[in-house]
C-alpha atoms as a PDB file:
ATOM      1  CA  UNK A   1     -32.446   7.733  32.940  1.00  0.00           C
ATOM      2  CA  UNK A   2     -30.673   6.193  35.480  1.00  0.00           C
ATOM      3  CA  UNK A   3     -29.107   2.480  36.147  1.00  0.00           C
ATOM      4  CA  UNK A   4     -29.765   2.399  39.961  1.00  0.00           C
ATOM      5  CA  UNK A   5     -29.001  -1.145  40.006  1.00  0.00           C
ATOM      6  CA  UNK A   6     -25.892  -1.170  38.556  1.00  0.00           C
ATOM      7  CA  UNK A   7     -22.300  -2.185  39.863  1.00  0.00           C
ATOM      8  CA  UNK A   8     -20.715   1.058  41.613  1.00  0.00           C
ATOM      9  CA  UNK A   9     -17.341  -0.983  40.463  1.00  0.00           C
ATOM     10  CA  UNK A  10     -18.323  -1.592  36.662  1.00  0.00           C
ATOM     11  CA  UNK A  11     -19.290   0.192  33.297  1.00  0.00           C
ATOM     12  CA  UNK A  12     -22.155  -0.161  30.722  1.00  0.00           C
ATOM     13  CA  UNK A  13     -21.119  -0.621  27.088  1.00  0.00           C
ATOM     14  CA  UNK A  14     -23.276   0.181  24.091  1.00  0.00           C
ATOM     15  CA  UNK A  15     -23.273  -1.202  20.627  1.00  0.00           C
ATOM     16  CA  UNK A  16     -24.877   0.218  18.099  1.00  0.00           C
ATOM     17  CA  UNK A  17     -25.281  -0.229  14.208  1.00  0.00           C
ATOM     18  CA  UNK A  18     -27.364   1.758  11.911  1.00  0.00           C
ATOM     19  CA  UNK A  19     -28.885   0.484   8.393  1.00  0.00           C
ATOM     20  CA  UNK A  20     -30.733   3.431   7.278  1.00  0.00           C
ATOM     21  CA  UNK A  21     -30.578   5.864   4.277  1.00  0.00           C
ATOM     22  CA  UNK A  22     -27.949   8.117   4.071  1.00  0.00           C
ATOM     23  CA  UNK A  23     -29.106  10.820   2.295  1.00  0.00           C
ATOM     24  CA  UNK A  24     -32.889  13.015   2.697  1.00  0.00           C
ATOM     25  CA  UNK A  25     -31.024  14.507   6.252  1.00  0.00           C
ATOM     26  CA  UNK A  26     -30.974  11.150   7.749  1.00  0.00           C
ATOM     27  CA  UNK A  27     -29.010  10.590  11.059  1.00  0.00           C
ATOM     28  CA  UNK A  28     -28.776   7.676  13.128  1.00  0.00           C
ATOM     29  CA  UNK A  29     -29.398   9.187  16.124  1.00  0.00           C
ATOM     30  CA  UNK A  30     -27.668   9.986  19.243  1.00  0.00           C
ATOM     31  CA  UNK A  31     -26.586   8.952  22.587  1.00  0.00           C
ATOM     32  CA  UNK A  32     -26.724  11.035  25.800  1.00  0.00           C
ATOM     33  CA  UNK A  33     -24.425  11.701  28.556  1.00  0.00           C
ATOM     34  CA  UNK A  34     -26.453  14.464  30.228  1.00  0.00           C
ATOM     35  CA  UNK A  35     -24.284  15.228  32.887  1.00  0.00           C
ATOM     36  CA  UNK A  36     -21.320  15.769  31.182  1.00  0.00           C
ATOM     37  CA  UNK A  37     -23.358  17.703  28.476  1.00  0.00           C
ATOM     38  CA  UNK A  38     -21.857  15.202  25.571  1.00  0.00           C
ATOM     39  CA  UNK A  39     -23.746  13.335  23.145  1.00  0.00           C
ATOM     40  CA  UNK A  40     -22.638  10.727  20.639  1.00  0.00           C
ATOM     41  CA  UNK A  41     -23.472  10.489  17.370  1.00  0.00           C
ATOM     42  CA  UNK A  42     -24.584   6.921  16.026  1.00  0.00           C
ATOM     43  CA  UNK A  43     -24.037   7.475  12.371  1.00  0.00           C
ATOM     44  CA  UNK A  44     -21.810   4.329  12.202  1.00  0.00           C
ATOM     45  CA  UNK A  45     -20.966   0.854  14.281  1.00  0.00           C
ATOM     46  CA  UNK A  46     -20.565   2.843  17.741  1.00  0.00           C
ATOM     47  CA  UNK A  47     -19.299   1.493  21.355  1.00  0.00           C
ATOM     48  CA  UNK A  48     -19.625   3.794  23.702  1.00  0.00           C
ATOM     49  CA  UNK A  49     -18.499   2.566  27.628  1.00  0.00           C
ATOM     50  CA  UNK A  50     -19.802   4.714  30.580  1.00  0.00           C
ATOM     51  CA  UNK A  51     -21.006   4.130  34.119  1.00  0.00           C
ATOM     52  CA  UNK A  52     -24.553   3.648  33.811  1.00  0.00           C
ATOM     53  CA  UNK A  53     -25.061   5.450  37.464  1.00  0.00           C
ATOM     54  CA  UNK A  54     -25.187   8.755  35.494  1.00  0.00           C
ATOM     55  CA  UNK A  55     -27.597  10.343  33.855  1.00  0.00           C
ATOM     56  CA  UNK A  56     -27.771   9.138  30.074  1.00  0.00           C
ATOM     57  CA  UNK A  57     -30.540   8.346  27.080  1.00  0.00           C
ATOM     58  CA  UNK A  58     -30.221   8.555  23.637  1.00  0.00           C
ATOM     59  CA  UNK A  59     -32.744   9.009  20.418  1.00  0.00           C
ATOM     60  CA  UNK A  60     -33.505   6.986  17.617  1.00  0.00           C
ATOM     61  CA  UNK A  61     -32.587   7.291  13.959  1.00  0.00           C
ATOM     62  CA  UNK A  62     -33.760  11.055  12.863  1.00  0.00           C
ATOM     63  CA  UNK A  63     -35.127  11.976   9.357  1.00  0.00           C
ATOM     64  CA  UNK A  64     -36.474  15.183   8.120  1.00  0.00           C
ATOM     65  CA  UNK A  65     -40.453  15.330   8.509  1.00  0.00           C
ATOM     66  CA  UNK A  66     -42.450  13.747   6.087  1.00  0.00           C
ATOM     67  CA  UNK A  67     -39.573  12.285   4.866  1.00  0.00           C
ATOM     68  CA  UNK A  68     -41.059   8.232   4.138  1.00  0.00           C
ATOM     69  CA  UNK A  69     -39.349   5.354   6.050  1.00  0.00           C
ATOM     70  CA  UNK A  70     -38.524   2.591   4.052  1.00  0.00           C
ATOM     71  CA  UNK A  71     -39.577  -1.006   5.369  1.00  0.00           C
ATOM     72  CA  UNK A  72     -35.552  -2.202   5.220  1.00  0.00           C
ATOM     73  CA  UNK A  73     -34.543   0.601   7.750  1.00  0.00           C
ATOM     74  CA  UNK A  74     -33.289   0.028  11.203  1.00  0.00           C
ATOM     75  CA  UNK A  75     -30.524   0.335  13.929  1.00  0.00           C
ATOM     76  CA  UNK A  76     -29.818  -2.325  16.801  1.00  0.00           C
ATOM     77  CA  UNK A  77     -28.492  -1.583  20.154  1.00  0.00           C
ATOM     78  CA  UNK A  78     -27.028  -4.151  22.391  1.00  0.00           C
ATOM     79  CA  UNK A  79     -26.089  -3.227  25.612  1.00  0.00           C
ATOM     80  CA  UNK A  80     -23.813  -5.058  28.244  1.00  0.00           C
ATOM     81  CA  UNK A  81     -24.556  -3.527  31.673  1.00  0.00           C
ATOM     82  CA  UNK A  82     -23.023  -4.629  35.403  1.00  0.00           C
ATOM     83  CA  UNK A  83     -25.792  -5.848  37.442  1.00  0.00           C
ATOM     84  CA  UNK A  84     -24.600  -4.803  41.369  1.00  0.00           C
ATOM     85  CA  UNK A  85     -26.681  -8.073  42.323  1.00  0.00           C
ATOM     86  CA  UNK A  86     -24.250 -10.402  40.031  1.00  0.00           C
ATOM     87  CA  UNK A  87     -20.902  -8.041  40.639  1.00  0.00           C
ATOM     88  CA  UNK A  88     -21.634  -7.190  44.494  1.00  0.00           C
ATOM     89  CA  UNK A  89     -23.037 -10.303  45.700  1.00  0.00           C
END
């Protein structure tokens, strides 16, 4: 997707932390810069900084089918993006 309201001047920042299993083909997931045809993996604590008025998405944690979730598993994502309406008045 798209930002459209972001800050032409500023950059998004993503944070990301995965508790999930580590074995069974788990991965936790990746992030998306389409346009640039890069992805990131989020195996680990991640930042990634970008301009948000580009083309970008990500996926969540992966596992093999069938393969059984456990309750305990997740990943957070915070992200810090520049609002054009706060930045550019």
């Amino acid at each position: 997707h798209f930002d459209q309201w972001d800050s032409e001047g500023g950059y998004t920042q993503i944070i990301s932390n995965p508790d999930i299993p580590t074995d069974d083909g788990w991965e936790g997931g990746r992030f998306h810069l389409v346009e640039f045809r890069v992805f990131v993996e989020l195996n680990g604590p991640t930042m990634v900084t970008f301009t948000g008025l580009r083309l970008h998405g990500g996926t969540p944690p992966l596992a093999l089918t069938g393969v059984e979730i456990p309750p305990w598993a997740y990943r957070w994502v915070v992200v810090l993006y520049p609002q054009a309406a706060l930045l550019d008045g």
